[in-house]
N, C-alpha and C. Protein backbone atom coordinates (compact mmCIF):
# COMPACT_ATOMS: atom_id res chain seq x y z
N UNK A 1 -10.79 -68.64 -43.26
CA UNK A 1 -10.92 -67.44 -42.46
C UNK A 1 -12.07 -66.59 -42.97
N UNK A 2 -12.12 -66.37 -44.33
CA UNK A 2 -13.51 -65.56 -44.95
C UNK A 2 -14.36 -66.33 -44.51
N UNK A 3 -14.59 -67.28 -44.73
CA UNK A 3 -16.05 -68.73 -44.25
C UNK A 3 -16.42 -67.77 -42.80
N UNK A 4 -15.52 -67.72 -41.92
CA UNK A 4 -15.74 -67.59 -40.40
C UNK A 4 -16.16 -66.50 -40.30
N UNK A 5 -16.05 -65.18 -41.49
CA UNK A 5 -16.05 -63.98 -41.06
C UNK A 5 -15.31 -62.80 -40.80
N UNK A 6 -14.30 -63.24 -40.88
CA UNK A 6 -12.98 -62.48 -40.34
C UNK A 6 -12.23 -61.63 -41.50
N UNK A 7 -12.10 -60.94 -41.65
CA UNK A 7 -11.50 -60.21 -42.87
C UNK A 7 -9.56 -60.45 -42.73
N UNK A 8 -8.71 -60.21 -43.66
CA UNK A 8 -7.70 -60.53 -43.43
C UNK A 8 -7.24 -59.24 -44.09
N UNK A 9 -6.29 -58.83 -43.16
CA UNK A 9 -5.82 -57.67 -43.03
C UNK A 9 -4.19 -57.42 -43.80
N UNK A 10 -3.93 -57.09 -44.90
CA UNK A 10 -2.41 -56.45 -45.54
C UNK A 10 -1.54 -55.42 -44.81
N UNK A 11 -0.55 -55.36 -44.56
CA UNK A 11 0.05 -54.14 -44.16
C UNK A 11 0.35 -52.37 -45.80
N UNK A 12 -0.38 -52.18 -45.02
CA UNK A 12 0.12 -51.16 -46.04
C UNK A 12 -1.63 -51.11 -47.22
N UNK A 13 -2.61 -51.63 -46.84
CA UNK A 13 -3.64 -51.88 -47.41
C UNK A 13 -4.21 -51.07 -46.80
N UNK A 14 -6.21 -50.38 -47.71
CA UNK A 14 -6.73 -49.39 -46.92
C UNK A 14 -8.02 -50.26 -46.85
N UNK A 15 -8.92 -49.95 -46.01
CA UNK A 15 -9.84 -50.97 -45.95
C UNK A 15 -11.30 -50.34 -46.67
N UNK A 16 -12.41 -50.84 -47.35
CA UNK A 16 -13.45 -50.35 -47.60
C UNK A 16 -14.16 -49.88 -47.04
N UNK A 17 -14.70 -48.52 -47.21
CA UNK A 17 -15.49 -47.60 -46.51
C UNK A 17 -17.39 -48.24 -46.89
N UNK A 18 -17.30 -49.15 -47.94
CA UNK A 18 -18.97 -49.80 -48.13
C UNK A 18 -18.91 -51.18 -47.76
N UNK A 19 -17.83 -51.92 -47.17
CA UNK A 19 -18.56 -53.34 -46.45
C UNK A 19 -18.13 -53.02 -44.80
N UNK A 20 -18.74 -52.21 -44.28
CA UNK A 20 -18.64 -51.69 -42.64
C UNK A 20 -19.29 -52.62 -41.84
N UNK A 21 -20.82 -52.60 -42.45
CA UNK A 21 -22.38 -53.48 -42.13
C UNK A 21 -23.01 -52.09 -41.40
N UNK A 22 -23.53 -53.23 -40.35
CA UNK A 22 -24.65 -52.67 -39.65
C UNK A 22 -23.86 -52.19 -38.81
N UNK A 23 -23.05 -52.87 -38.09
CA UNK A 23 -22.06 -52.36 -36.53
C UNK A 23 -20.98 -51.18 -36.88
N UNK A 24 -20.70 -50.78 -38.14
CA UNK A 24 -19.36 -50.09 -38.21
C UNK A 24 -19.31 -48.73 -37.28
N UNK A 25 -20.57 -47.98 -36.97
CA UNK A 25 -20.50 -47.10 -35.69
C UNK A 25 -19.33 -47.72 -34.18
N UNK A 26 -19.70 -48.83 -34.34
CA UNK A 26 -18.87 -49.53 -33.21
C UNK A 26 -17.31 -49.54 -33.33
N UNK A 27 -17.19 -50.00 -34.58
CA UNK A 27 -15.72 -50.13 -35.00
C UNK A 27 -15.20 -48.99 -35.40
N UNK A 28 -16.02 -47.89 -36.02
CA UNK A 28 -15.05 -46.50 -35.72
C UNK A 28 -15.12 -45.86 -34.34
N UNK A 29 -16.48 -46.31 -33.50
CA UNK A 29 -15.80 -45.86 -32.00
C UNK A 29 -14.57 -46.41 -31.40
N UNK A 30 -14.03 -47.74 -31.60
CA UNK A 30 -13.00 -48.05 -31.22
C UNK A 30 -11.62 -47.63 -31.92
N UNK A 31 -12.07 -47.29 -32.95
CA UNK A 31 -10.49 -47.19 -34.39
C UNK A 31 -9.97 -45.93 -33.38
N UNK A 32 -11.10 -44.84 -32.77
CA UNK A 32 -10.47 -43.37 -32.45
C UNK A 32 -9.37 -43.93 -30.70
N UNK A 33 -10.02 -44.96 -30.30
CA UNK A 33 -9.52 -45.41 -29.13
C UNK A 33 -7.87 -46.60 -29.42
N UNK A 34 -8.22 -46.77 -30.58
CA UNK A 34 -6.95 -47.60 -30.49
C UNK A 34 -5.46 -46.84 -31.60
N UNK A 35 -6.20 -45.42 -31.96
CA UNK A 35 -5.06 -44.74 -32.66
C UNK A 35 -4.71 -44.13 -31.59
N UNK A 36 -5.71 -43.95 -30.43
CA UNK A 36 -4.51 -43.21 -29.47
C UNK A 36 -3.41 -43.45 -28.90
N UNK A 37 -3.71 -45.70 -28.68
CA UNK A 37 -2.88 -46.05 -28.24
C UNK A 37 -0.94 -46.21 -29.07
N UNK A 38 -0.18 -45.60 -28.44
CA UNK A 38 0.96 -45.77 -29.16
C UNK A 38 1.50 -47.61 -29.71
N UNK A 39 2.34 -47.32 -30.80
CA UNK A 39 2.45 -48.35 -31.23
C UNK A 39 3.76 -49.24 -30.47
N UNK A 40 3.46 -50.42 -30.24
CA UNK A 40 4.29 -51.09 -29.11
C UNK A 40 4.93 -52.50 -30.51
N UNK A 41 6.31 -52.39 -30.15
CA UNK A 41 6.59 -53.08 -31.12
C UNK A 41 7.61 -54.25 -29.70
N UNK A 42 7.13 -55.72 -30.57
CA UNK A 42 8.04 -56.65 -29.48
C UNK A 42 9.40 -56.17 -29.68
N UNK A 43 10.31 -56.74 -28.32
CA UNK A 43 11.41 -56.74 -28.14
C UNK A 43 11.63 -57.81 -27.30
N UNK A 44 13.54 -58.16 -26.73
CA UNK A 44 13.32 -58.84 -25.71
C UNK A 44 13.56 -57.92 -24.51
N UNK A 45 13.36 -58.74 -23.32
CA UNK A 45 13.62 -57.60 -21.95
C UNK A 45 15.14 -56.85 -21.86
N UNK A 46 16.46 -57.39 -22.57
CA UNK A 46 17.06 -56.38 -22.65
C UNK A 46 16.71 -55.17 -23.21
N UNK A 47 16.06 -55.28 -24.38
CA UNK A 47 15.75 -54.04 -25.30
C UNK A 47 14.75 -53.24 -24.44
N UNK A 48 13.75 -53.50 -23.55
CA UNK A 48 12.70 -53.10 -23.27
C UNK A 48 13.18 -52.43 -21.26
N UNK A 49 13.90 -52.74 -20.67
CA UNK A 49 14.66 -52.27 -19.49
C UNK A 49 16.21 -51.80 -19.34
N UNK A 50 15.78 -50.73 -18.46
CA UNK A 50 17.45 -50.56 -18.20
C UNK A 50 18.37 -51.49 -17.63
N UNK A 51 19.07 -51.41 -17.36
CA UNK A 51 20.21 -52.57 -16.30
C UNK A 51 19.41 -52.39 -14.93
N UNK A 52 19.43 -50.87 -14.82
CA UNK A 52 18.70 -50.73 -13.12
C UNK A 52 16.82 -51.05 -13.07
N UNK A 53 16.12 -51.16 -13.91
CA UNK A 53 15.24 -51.66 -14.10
C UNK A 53 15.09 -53.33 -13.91
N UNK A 54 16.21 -53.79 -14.73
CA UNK A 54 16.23 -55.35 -14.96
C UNK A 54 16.95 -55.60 -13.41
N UNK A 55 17.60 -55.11 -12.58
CA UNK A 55 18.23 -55.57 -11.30
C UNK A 55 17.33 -55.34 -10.57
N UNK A 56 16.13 -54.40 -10.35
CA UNK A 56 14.83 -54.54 -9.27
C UNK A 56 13.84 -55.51 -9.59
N UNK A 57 13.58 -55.73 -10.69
CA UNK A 57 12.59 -56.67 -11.38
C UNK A 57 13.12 -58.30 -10.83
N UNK A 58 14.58 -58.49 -10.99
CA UNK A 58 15.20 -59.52 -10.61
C UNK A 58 15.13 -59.73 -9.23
N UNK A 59 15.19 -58.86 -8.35
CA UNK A 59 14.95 -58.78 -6.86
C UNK A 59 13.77 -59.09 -6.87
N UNK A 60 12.96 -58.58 -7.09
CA UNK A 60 11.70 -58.74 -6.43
C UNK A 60 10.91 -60.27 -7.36
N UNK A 61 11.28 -60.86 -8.07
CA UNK A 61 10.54 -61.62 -8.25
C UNK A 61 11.79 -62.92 -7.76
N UNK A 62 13.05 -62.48 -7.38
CA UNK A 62 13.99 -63.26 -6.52
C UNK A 62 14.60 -64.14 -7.16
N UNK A 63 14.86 -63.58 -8.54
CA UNK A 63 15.42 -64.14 -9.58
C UNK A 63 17.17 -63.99 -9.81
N UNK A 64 17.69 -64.84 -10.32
CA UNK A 64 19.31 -64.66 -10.39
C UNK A 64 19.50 -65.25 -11.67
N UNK A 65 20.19 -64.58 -12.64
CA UNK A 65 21.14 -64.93 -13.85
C UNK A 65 22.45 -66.05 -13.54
N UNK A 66 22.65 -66.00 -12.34
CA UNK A 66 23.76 -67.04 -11.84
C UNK A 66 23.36 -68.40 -11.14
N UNK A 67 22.19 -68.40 -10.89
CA UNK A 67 21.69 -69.35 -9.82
C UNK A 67 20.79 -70.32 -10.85
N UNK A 68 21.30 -71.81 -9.88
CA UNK A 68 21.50 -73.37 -10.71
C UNK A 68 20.37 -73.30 -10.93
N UNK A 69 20.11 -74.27 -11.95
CA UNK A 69 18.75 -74.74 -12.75
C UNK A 69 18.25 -76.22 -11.56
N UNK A 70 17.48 -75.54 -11.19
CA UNK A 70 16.93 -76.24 -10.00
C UNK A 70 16.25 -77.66 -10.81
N UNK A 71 16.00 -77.81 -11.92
CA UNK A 71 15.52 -78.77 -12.42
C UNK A 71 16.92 -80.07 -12.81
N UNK A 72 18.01 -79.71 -12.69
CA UNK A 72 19.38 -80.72 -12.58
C UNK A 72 19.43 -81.33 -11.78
N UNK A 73 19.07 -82.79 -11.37
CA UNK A 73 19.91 -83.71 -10.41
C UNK A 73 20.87 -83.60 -10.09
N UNK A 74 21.21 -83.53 -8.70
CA UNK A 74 22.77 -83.18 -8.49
C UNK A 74 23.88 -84.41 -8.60
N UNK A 75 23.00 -85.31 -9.42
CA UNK A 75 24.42 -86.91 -10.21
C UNK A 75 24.36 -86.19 -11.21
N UNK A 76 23.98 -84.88 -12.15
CA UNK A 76 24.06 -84.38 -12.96
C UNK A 76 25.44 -84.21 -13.58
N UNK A 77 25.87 -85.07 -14.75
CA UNK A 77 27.55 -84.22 -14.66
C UNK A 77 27.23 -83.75 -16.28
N UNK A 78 28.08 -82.49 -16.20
CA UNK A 78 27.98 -81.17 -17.46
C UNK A 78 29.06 -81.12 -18.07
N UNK A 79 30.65 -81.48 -17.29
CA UNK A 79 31.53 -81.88 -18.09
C UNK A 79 32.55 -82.43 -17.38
N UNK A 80 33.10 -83.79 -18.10
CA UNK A 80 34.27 -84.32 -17.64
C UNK A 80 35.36 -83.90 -18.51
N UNK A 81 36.14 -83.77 -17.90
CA UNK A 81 37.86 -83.67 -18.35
C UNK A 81 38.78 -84.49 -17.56
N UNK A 82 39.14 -85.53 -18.65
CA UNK A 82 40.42 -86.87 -18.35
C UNK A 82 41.79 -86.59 -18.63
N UNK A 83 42.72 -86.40 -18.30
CA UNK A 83 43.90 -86.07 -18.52
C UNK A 83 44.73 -87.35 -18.21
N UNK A 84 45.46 -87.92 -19.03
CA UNK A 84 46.27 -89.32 -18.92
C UNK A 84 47.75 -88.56 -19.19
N UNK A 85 48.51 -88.82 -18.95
CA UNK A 85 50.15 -88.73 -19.35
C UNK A 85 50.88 -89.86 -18.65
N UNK A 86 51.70 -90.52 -20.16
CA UNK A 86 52.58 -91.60 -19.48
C UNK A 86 53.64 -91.18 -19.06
N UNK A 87 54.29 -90.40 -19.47
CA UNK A 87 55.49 -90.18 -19.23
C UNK A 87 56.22 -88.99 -19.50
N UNK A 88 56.80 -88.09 -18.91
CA UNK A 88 57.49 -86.54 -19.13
C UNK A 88 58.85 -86.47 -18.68
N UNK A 89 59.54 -85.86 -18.87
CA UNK A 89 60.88 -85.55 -18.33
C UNK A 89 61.55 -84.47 -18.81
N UNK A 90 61.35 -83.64 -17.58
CA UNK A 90 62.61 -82.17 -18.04
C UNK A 90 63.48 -82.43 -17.37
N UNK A 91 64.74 -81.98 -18.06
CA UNK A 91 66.27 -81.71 -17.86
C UNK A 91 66.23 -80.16 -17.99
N UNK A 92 67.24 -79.60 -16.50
CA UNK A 92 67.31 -78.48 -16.49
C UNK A 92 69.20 -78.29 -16.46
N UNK A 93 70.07 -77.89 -17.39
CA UNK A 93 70.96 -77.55 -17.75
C UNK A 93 71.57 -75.94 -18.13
N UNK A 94 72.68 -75.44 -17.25
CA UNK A 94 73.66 -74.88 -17.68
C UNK A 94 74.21 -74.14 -18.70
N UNK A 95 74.83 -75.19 -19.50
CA UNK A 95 75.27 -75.57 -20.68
C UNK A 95 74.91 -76.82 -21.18
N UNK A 96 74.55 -77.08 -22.89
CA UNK A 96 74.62 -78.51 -22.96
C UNK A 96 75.71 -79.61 -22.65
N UNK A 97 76.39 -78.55 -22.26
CA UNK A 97 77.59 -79.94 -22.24
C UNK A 97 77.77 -80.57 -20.83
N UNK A 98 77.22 -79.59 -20.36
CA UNK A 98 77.23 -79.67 -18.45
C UNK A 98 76.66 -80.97 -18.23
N UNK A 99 76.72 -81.42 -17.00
CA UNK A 99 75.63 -82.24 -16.51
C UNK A 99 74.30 -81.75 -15.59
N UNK A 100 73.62 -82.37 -15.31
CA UNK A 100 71.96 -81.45 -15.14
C UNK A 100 71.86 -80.61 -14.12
N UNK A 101 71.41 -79.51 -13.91
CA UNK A 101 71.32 -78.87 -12.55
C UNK A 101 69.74 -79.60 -12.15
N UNK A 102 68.44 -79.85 -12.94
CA UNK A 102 67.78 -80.63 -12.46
C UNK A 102 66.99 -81.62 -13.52
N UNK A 103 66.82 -82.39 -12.91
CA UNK A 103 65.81 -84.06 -13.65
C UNK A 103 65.17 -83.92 -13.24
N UNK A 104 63.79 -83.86 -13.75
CA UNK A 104 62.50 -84.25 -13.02
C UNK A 104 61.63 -84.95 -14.31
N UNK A 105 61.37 -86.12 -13.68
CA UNK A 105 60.44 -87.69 -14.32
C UNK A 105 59.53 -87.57 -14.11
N UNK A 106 58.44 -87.29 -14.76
CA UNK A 106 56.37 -87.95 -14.15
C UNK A 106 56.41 -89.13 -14.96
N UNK A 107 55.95 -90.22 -14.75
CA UNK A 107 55.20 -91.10 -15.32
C UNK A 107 54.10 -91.48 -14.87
N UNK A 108 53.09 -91.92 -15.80
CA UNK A 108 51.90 -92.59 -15.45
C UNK A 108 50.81 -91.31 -14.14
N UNK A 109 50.75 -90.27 -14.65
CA UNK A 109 49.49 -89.17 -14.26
C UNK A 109 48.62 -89.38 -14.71
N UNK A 110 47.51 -89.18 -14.20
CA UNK A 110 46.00 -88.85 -14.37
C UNK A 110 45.26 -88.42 -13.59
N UNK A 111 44.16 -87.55 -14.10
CA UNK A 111 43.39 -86.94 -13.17
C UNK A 111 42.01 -86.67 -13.83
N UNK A 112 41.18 -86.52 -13.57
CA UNK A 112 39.73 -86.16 -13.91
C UNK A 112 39.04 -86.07 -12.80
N UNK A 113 38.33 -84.60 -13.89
CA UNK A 113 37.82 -83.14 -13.52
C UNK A 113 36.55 -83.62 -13.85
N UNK A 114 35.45 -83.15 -12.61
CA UNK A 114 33.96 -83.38 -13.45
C UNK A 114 32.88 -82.19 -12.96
N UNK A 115 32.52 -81.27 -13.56
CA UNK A 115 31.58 -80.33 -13.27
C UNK A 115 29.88 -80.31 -12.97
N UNK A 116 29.45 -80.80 -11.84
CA UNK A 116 28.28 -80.71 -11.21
C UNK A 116 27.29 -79.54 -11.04
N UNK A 117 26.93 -78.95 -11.79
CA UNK A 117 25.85 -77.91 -11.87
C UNK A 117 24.68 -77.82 -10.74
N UNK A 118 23.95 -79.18 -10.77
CA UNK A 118 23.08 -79.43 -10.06
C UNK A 118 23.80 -79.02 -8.40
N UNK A 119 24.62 -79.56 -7.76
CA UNK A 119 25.18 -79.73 -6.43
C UNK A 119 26.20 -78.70 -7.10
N UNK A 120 26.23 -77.57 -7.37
CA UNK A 120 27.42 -76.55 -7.59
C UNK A 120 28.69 -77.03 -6.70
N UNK A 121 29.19 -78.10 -7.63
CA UNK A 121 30.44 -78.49 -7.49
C UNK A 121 31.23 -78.83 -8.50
N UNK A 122 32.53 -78.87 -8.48
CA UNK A 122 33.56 -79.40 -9.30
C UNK A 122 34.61 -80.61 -8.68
């Protein structure tokens, strides 16, 4: 970076008032132009808009926080859920000693769930 010319700058460093050169008229005409400018420190766009700021900005460039990633194939799948059960049985009783007011048997269920992003489906 010195080779090229470029001085390298410290925070919190003061710079020499005898290696200016020939141009330093130039560079203190600009120093008075760029202390005016206030100091802008990054953020992200939450930090930097209101909610009602960030909801016109979103309009007008026709943007949505909810709306699919147009780059997903809609054979896209994001998540499957398999559910197998062999076998269940509730007894609904009285008393234990009673006999049942109801039986109810499942055997052999399954079902699977698969979430499509692309084709906003499930």
């Amino acid at each position: 970076v010195k080779k090229a010319g470029y001085r390298i700058f410290r925070e919190g460093a003061q710079e020499s008032e005898d290696n200016k050169g020939w141009f330093s008229w130039l560079w203190t005409w600009s120093e008075s132009y760029t202390k005016q400018q206030p100091d802008l420190k990054p953020g992200s766009l939450e930090e930097m808009l209101t909610p009602e700021e960030k909801t016109l900005l979103y309009e007008a460039i026709g943007y949505s926080e909810t709306a699919v990633d147009p780059t997903l194939p809609k054979t896209f799948e994001a998540m499957k859920f398999f559910v197998h059960l062999k076998s269940m049985s509730i007894i609904l009783r009285e008393q234990q000693q009673k006999s049942e007011l109801l039986d109810i048997v499942v055997e052999e269920f399954s079902t699977l769930i698969v979430q499509r992003p692309g084709a906003q489906a499930v």
